[in-house]
N, C-alpha and C. Protein backbone atom coordinates (compact mmCIF):
# COMPACT_ATOMS: atom_id res chain seq x y z
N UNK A 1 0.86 -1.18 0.00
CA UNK A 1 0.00 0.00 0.00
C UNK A 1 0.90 1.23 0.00
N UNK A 2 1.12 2.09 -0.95
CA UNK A 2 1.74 2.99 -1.13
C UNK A 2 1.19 4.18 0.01
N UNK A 3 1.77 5.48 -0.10
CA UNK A 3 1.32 6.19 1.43
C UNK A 3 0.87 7.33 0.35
N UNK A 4 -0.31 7.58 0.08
CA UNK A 4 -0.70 8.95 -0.65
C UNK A 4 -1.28 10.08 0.46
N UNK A 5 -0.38 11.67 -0.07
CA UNK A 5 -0.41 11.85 0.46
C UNK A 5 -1.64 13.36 -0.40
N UNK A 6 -2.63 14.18 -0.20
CA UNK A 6 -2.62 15.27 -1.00
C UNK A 6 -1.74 16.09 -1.46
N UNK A 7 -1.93 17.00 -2.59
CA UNK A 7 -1.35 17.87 -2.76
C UNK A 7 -1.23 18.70 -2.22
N UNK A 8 -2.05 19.49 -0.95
CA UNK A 8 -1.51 20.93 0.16
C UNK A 8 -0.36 20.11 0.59
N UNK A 9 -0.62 19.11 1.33
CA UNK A 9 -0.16 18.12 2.07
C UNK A 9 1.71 18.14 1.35
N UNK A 10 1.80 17.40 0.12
CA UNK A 10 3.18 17.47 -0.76
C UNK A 10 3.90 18.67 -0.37
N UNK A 11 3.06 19.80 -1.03
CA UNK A 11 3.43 21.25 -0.67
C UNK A 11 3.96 21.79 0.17
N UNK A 12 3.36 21.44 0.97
CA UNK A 12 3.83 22.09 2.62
C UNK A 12 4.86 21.09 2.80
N UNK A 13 5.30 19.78 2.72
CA UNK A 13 5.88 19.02 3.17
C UNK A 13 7.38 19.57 2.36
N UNK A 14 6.92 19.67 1.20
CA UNK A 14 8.37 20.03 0.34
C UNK A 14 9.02 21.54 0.82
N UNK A 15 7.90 22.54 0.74
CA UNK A 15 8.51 23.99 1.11
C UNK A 15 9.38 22.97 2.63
N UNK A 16 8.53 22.23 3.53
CA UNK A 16 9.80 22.10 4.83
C UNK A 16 10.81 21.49 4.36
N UNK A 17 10.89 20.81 3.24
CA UNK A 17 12.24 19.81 3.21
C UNK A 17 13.40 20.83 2.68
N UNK A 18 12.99 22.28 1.97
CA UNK A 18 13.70 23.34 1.59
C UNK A 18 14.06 24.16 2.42
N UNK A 19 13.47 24.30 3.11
CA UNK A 19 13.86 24.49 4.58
C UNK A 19 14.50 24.43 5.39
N UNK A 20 14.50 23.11 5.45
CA UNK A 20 15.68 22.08 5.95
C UNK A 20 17.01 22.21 5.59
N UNK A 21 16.71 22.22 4.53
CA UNK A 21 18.18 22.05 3.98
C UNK A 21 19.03 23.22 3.88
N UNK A 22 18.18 24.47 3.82
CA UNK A 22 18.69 25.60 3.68
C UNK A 22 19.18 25.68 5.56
N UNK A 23 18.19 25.26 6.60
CA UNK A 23 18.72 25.77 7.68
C UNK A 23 19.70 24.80 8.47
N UNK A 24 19.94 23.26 7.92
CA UNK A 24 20.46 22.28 8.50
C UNK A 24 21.99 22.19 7.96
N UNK A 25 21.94 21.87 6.60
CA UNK A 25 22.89 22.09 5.91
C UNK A 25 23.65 22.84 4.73
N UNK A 26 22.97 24.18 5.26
CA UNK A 26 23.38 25.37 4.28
C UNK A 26 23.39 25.34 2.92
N UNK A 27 22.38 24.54 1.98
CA UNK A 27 21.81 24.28 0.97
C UNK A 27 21.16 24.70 0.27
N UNK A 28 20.91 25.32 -0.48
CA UNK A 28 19.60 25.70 -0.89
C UNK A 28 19.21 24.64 -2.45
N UNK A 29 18.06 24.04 -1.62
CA UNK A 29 17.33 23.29 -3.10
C UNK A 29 16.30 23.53 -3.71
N UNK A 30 15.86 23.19 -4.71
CA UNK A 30 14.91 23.59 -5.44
C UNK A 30 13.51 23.24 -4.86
N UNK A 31 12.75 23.01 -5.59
CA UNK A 31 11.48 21.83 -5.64
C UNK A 31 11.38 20.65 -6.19
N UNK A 32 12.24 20.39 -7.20
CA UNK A 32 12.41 19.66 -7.75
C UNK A 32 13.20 18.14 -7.07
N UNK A 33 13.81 19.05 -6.40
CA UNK A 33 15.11 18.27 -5.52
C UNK A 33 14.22 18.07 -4.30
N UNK A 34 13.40 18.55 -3.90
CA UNK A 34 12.81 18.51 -2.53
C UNK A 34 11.20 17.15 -2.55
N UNK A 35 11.34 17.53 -3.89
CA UNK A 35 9.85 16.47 -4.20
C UNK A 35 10.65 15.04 -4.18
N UNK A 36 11.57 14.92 -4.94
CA UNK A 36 12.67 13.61 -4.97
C UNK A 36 12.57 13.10 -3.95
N UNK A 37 13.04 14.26 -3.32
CA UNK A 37 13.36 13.68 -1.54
C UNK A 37 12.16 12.98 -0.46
N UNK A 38 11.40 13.88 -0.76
CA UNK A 38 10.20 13.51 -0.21
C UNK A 38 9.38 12.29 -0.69
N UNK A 39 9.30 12.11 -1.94
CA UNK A 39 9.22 10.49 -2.81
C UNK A 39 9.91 9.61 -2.02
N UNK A 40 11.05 9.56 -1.97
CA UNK A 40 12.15 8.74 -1.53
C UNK A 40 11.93 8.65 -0.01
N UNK A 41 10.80 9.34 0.75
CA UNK A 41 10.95 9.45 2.44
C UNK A 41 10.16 8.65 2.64
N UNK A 42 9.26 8.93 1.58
CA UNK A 42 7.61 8.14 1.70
C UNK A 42 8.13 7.06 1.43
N UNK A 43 8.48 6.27 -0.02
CA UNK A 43 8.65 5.13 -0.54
C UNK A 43 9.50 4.47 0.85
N UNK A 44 10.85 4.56 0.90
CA UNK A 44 11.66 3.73 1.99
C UNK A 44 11.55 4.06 3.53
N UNK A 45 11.13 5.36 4.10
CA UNK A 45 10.61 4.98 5.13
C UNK A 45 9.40 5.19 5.83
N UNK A 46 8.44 5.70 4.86
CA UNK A 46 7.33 5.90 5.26
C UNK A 46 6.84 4.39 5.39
N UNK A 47 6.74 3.11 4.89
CA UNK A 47 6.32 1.68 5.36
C UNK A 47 6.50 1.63 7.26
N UNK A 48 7.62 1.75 7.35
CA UNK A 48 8.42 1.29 8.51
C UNK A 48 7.37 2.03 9.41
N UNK A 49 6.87 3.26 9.36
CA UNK A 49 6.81 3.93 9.99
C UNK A 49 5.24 3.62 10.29
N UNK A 50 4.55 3.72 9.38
CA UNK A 50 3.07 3.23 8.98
C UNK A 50 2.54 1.99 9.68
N UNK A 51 3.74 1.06 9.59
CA UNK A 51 3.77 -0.50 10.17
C UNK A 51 3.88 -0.20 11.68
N UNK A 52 4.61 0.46 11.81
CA UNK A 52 5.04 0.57 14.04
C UNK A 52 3.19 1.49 14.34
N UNK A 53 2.76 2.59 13.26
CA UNK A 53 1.33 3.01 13.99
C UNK A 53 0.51 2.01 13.83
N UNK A 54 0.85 1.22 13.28
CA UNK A 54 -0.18 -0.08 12.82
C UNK A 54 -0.19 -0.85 14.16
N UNK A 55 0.40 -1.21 14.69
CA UNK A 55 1.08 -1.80 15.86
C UNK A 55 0.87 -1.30 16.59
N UNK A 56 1.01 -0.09 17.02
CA UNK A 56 0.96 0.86 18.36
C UNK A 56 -0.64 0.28 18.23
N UNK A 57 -1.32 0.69 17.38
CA UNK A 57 -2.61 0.96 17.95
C UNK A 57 -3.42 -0.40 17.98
N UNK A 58 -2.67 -1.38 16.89
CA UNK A 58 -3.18 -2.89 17.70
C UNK A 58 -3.40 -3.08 19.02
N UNK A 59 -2.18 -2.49 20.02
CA UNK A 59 -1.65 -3.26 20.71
C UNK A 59 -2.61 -2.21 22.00
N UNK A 60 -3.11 -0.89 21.52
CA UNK A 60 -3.36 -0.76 22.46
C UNK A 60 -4.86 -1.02 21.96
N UNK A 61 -5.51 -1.15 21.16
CA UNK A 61 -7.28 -1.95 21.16
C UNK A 61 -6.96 -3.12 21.74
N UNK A 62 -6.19 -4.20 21.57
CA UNK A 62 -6.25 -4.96 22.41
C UNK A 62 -5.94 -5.19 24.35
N UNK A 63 -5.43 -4.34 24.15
CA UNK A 63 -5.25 -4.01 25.53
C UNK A 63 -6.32 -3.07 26.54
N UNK A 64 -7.18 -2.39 25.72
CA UNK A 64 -8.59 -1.94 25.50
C UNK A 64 -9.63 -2.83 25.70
N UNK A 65 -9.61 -3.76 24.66
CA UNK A 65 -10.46 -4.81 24.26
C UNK A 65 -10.88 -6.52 25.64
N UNK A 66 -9.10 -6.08 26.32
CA UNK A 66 -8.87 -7.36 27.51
C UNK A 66 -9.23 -6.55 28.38
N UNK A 67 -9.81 -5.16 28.99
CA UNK A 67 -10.39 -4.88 29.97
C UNK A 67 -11.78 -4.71 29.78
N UNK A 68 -12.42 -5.14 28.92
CA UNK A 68 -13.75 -4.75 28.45
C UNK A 68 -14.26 -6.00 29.56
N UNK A 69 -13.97 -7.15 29.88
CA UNK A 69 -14.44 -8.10 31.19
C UNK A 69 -14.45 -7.45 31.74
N UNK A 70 -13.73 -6.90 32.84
CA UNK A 70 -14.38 -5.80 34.32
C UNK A 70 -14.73 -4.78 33.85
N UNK A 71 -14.75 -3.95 32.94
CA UNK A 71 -15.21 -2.82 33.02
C UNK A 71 -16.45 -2.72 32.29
N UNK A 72 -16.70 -4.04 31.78
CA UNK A 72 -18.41 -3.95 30.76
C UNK A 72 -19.05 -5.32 31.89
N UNK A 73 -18.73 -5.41 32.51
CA UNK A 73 -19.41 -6.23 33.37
C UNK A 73 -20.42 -5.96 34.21
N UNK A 74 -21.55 -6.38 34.59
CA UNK A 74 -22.88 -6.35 35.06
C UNK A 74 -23.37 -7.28 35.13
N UNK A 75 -23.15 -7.76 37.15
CA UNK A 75 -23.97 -9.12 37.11
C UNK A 75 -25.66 -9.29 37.48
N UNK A 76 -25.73 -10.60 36.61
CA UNK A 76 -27.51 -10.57 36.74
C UNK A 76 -28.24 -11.06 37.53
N UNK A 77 -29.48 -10.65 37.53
CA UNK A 77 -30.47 -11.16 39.05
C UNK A 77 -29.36 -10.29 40.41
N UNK A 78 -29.58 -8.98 40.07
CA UNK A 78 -29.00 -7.91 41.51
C UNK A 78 -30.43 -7.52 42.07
N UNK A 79 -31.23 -7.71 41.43
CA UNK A 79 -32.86 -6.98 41.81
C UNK A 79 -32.69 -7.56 42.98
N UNK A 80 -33.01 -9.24 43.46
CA UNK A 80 -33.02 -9.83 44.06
C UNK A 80 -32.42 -10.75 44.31
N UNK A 81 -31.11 -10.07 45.55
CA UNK A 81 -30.16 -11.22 45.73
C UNK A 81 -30.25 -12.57 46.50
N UNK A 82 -29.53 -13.35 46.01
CA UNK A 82 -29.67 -14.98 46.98
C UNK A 82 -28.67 -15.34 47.60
């Protein structure tokens, strides 16, 4: 599953990667050079990254999901106890 992202979205992402470079490593790149980059962030590590939120949030529905016993619990016949 590729990571699409909109176009504001590209935009804004690229003006920061020009940004970057101009304030990190005294660079100045184009757009051209900055869209590359940003292709290349998404493609090789945007997966990695996508996969660990994938995970995070498994891990916490299930961990959600194993307290739903005490906390959705309601025992029956309380009207009248025996």
């Amino acid at each position: 599953m590729a990571i699409q992202l909109s176009k504001e979205t590209q935009q804004h992402l690229t003006s920061s990667i020009k940004l970057f470079f101009l304030e990190q490593m005294d660079e100045e790149i184009g757009d051209l050079r900055a869209s590359f980059f940003l292709e290349f962030c998404l493609k090789e590590i945007g997966p990695s990254i996508y996969n660990q939120a994938i995970a995070d949030a498994q891990a916490y529905l299930h961990e959600r999901i194993g307290d739903m016993d005490g906390a959705c619990y309601e025992p029956a016949f309380g009207y009248y106890p025996t």
